[in-house]
Protein backbone atom coordinates (compact mmCIF):
# COMPACT_ATOMS: atom_id res chain seq x y z
CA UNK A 1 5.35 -106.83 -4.51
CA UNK A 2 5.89 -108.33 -1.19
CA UNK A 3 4.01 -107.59 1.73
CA UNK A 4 4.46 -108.68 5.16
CA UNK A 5 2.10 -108.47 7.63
CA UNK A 6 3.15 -109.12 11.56
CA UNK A 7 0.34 -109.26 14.72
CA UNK A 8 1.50 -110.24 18.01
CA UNK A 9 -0.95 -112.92 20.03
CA UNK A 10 -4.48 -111.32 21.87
CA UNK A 11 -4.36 -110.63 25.72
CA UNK A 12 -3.39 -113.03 27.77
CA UNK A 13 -5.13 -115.13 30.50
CA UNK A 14 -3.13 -114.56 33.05
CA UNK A 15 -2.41 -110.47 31.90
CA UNK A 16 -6.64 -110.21 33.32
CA UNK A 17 -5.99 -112.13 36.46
CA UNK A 18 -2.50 -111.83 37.60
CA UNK A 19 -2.21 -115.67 38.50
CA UNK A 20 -0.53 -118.68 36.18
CA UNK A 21 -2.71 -120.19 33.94
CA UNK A 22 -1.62 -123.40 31.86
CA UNK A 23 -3.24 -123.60 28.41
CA UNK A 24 -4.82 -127.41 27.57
CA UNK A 25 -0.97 -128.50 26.72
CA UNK A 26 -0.99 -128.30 30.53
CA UNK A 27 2.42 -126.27 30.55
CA UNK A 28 1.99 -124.13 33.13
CA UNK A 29 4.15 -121.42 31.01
CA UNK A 30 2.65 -121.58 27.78
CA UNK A 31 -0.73 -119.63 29.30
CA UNK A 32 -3.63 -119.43 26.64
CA UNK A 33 -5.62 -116.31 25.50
CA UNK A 34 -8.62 -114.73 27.55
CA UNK A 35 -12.09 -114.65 26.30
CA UNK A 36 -11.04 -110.62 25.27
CA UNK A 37 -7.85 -112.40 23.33
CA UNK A 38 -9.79 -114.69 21.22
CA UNK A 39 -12.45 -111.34 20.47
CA UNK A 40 -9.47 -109.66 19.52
CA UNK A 41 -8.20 -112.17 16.83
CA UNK A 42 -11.35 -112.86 15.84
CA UNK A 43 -10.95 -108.97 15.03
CA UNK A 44 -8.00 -109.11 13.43
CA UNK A 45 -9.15 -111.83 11.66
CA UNK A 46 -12.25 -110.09 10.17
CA UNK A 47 -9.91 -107.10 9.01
CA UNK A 48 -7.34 -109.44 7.16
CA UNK A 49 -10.10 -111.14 5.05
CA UNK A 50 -11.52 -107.52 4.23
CA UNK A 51 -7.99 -106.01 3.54
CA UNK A 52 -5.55 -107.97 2.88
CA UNK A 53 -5.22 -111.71 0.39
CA UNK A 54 -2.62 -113.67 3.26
CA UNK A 55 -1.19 -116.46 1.09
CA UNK A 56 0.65 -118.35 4.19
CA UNK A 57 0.41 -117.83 8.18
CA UNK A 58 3.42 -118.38 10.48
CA UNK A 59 2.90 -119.14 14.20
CA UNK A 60 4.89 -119.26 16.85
CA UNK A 61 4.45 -122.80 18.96
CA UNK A 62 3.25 -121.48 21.99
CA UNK A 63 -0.57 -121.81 22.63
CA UNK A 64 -1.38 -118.24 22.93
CA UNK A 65 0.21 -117.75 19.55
CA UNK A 66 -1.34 -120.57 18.05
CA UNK A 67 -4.71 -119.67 19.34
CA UNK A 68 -4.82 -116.50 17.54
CA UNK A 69 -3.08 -117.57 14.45
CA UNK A 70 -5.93 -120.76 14.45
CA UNK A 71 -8.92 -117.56 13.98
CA UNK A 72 -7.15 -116.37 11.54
CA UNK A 73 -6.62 -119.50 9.80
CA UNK A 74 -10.25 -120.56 10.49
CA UNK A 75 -11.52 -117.45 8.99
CA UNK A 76 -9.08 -117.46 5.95
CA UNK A 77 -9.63 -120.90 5.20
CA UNK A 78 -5.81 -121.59 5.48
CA UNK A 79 -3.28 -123.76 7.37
CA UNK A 80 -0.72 -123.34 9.95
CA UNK A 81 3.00 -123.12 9.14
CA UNK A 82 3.91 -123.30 13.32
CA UNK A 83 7.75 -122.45 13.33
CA UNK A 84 9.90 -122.64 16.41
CA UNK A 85 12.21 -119.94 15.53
CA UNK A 86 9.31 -117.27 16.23
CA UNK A 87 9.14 -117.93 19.86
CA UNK A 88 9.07 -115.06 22.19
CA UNK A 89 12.69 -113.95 23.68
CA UNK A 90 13.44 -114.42 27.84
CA UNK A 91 16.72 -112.82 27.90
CA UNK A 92 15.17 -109.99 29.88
CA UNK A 93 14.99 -111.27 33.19
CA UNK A 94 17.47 -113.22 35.54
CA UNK A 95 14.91 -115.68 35.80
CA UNK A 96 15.32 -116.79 32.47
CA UNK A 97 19.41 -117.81 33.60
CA UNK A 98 19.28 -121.13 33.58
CA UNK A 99 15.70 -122.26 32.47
CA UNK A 100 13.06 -120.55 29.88
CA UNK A 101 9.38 -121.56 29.11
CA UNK A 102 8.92 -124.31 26.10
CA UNK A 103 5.95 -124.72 23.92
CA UNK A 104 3.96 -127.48 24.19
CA UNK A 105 5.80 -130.84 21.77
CA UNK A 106 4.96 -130.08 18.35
CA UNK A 107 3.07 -133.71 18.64
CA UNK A 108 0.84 -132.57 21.14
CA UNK A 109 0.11 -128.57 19.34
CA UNK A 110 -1.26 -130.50 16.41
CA UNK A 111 -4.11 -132.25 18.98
CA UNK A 112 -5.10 -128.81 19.84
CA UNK A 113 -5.08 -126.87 16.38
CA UNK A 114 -5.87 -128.66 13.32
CA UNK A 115 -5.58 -126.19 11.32
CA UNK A 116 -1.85 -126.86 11.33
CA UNK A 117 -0.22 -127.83 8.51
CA UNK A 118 1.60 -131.56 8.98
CA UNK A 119 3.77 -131.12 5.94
CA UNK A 120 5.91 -128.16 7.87
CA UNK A 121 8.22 -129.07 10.83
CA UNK A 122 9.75 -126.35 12.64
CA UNK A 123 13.38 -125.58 11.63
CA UNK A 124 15.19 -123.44 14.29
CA UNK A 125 16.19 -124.43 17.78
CA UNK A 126 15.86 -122.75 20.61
CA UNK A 127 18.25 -121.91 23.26
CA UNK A 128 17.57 -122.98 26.79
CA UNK A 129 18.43 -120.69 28.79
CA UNK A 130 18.41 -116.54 28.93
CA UNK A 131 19.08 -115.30 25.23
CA UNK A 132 20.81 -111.74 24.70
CA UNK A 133 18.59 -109.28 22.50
CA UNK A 134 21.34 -109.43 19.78
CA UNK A 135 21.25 -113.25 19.66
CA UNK A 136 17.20 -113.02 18.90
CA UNK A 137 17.66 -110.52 16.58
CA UNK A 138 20.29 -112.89 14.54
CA UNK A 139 17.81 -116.14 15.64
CA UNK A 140 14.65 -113.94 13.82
CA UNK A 141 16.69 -113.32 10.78
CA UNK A 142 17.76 -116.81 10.12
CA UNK A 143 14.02 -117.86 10.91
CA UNK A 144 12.80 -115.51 7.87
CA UNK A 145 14.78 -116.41 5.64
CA UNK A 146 14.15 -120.17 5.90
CA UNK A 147 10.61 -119.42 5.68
CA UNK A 148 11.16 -116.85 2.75
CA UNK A 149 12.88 -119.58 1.07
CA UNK A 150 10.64 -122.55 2.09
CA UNK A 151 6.99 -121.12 0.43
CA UNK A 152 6.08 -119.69 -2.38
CA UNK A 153 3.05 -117.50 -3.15
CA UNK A 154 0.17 -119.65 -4.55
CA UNK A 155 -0.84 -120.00 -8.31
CA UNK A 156 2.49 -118.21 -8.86
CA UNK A 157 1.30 -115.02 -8.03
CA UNK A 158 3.56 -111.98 -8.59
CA UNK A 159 2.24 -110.56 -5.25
CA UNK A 160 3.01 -112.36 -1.80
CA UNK A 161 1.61 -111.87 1.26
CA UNK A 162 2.65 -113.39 4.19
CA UNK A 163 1.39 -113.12 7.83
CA UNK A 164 3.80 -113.52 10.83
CA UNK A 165 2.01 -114.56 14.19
CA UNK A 166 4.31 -113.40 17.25
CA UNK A 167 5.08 -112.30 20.81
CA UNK A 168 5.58 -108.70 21.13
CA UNK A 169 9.02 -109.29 21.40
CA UNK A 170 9.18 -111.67 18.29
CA UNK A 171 6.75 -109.22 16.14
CA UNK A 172 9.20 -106.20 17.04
CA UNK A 173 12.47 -107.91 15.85
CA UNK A 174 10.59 -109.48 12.17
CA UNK A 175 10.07 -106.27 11.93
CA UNK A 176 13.85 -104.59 12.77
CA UNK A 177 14.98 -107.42 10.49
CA UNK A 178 12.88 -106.47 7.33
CA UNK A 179 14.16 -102.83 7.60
CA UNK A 180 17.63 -103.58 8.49
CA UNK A 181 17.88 -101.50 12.25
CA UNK A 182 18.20 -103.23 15.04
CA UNK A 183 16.99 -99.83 17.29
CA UNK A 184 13.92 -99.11 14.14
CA UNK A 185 10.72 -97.77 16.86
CA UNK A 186 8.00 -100.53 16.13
CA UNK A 187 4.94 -100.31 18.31
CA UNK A 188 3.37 -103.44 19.23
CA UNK A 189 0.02 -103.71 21.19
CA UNK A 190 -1.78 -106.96 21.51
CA UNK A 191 -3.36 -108.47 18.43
CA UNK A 192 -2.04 -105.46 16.61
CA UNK A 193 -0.57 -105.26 13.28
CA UNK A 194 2.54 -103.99 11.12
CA UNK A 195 2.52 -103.87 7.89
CA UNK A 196 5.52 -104.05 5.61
CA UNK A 197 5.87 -104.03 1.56
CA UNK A 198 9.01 -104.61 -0.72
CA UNK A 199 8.59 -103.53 -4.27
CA UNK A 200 10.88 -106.06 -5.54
CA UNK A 201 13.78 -108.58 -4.04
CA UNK A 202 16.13 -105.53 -5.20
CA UNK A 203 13.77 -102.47 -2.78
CA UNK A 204 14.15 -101.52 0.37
CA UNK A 205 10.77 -103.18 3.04
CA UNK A 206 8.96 -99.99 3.50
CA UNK A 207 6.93 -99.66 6.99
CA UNK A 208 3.33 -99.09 6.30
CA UNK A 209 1.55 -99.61 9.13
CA UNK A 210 2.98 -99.23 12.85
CA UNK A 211 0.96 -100.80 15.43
CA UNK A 212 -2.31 -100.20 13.55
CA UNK A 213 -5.28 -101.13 15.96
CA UNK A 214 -8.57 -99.49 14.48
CA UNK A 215 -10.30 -102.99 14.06
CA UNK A 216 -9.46 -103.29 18.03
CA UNK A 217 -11.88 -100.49 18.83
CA UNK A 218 -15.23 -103.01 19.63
CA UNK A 219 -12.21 -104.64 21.80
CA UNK A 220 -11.33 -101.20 23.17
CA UNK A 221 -8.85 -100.83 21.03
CA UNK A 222 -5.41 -100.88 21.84
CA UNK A 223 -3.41 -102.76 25.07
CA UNK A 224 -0.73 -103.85 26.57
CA UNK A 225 1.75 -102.19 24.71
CA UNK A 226 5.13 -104.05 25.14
CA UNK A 227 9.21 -103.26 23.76
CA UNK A 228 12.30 -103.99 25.27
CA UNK A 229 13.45 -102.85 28.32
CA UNK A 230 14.95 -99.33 28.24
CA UNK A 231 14.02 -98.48 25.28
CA UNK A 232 10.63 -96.17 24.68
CA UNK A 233 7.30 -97.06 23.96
CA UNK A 234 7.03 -93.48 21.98
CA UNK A 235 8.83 -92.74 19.16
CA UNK A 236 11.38 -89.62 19.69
C-alpha cells in the first residue's frame, strides 16, 4: 500500500496585509508565512504524527513552502527532499509573460532550513516565463515520477507514505496526476490535506481525503480556498 499525502503551504504574509513581503531570502516574490501560517502547519503537523507514519517529505523551494514543510519535518523528526519541479504554476496571469517569481538559490534555502536534506538536488527545471496549465500538468507528472523512483520506503517497508508540500496550484495537479484526470475536482484550502492510497503498483490511487481541514479548526479552520481559473471551487 501506497499512500500519498499532499498539503498546500499555511496563509501567506502578504494574503493578511495586502502589501509585498520578501521572506529572509530577501526575494521580494518568494513572501514567507504569517504568524496564522506557521499555527497552521504546526497543526498539520500535530495531525500527521497522530495519523499518519510519513516516510519522506517533498517541498517545493519557495520559502512559504519550505516553512511549512520545516514544522512538519521538525515535528516528524525527518529531512527535507526540496524539489524544484513542485513550484507553484504562473501561467494564469499576463504578468507572468515574460518573467515569473524564482525561489530563493538552493545554496541560500539550505541557510534558512536545516532540516533539508544535502544529499537531494532538485531535478526539474523551470520555465521562465508564463507556463500553460497543460504544460504543469505534464511538468508535475515527470516531477513524481523522479521522486517515486528516487526513494524508497525505509527499513523496506511494504507500506509507503509520502508527503507532498505544495502551492495550491501544485497540490491540485499531484493530485489530477495520481488519478489520471486532468479536470478530477480537488479542493485545496491552505495547509489542508489530500489524501491518496494505491493498493498496489497494478491499482488504481483512490482519493481519500479531499481538502480535509478538521485539525484547522483552533486555526479557524479552513481558508483561502484556491483552483484554477474558470473552473469551480464546488464540486458539480
Amino acid at each position: 500500500m501506497k499512500t500519498i499525502y499532499i498539503t498546500r503551504h499555511g496563509t501567506r504574509q502578504d494574503h493578511l496585509t495586502g502589501v509585498p513581503t520578501p521572506s529572509k531570502s530577501g526575494f521580494i516574490y518568494d513572501p514567507p508565512l504569517a504568524e496564522e501560517g506557521l499555527y497552521q502547519s504546526q497543526l498539520l503537523a500535530n495531525y500527521l504524527l497522530e495519523n499518519a507514519h510519513i516516510d519522506y517529505i517533498f517541498s517545493s523551494p519557495f520559502y512559504r513552502t519550505l516553512q511549512t514543510a520545516t514544522k512538519v519535518a521538525n515535528t516528524l523528526n525527518l529531512k527535507i527532499e526540496v524539489e524544484s519541479g513542485l513550484s507553484d504554476w504562473y501561467g494564469g496571469s499576463p504578468n507572468y509573460a515574460t518573467f515569473i517569481p524564482k525561489a530563493a538559490p538552493y545554496e541560500k534555502l539550505i541557510e534558512f532550513f536545516p532540516a533539508i536534506d544535502k544529499s537531494y538536488k532538485p531535478n526539474v527545471e523551470i520555465k521562465t516565463i508564463a507556463e500553460p496549465k497543460d504544460e504543469m500538468y505534464d511538468r508535475i507528472g515527470k516531477t513524481i515520477q523522479i521522486l517515486m523512483n528516487n526513494f524508497k520506503s525505509k527499513d523496506d517497508k511494504k507500506d509507503q507514505e509520502f508527503l507532498f508540500v505544495c502551492h495550491a496550484a501544485s497540490a491540485i495537479m499531484v493530485a489530477r496526476n495520481l488519478l489520471k484526470d486532468k479536470s478530477a475536482f480537488i479542493r485545496c484550502g491552505v495547509c489542508s490535506l489530500l489524501k491518496l492510497t494505491q493498493k498496489d503498483e497494478y491499482s488504481d490511487w483512490i482519493l481519500e481525503e479531499n481538502g480535509f481541514t478538521d485539525y484547522l479548526k483552533p486555526a479557524g479552520g479552513e481558508k483561502y480556498v484556491w483552483t484554477f481559473p474558470g473552473e469551480s471551487q464546488t464540486e458539480e
